[in-house]
C-alpha atoms as a PDB file:
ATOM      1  CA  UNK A   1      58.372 145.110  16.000  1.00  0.00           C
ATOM      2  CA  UNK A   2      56.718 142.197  13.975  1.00  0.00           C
ATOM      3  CA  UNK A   3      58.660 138.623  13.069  1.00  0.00           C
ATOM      4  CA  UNK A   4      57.712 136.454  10.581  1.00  0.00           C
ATOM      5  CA  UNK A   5      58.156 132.978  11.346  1.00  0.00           C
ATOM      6  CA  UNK A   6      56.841 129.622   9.814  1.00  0.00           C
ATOM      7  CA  UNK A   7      55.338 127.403  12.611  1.00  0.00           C
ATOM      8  CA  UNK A   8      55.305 124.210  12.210  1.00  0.00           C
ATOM      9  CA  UNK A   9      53.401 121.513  13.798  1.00  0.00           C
ATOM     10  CA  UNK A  10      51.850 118.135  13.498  1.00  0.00           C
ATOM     11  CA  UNK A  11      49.422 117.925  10.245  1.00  0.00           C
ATOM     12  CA  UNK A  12      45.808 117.383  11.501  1.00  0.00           C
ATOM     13  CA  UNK A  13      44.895 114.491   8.453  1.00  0.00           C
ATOM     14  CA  UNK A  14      48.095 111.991   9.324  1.00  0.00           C
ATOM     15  CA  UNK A  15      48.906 112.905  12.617  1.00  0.00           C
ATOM     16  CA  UNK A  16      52.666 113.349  11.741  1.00  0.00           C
ATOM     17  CA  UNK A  17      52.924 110.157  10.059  1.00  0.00           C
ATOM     18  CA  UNK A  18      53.357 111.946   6.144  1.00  0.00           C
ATOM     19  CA  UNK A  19      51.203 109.007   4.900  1.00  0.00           C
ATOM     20  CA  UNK A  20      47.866 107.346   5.468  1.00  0.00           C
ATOM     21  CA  UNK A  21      47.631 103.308   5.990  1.00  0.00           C
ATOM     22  CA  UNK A  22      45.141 101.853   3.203  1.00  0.00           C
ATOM     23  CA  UNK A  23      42.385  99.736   4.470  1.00  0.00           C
ATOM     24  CA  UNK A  24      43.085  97.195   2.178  1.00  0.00           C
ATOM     25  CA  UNK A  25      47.296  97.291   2.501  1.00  0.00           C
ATOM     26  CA  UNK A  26      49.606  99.579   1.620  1.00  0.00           C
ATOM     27  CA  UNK A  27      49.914 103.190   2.222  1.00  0.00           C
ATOM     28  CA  UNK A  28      49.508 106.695   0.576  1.00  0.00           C
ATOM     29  CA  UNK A  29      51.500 109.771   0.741  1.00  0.00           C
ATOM     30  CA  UNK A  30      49.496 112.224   2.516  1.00  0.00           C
ATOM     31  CA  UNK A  31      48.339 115.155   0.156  1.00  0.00           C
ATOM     32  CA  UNK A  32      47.998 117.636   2.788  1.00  0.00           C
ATOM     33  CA  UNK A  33      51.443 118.341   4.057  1.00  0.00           C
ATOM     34  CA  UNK A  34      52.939 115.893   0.750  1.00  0.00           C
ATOM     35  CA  UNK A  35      54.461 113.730   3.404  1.00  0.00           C
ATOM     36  CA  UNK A  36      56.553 115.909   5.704  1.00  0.00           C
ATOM     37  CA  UNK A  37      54.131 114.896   8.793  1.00  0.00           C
ATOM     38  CA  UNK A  38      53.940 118.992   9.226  1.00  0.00           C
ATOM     39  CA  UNK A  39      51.558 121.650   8.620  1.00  0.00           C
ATOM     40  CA  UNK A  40      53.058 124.965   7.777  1.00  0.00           C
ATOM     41  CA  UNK A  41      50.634 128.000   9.026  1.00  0.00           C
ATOM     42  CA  UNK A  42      49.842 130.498   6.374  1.00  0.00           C
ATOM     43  CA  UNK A  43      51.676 133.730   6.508  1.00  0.00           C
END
């Protein structure tokens, strides 16, 4: 018997956060996981 599932957990580059504070102000969508704050595993 095999599932598939999508596991999700917290994306390594902005620990969770979706976005990445700017040194200099501001912040920045995280490309990784476009701002969901999870990483999906690939099937």
């Amino acid at each position: 018997m095999s599932t598939t599932s999508v596991d999700t957990k917290i994306c390594d580059y902005c620990l969770g956060t979706g976005y990445f504070q700017l040194l200099l102000g501001g912040s920045e969508t995280c490309t990784c996981c476009e701002g969901t704050g999870e990483k999906r595993e690939k099937q």
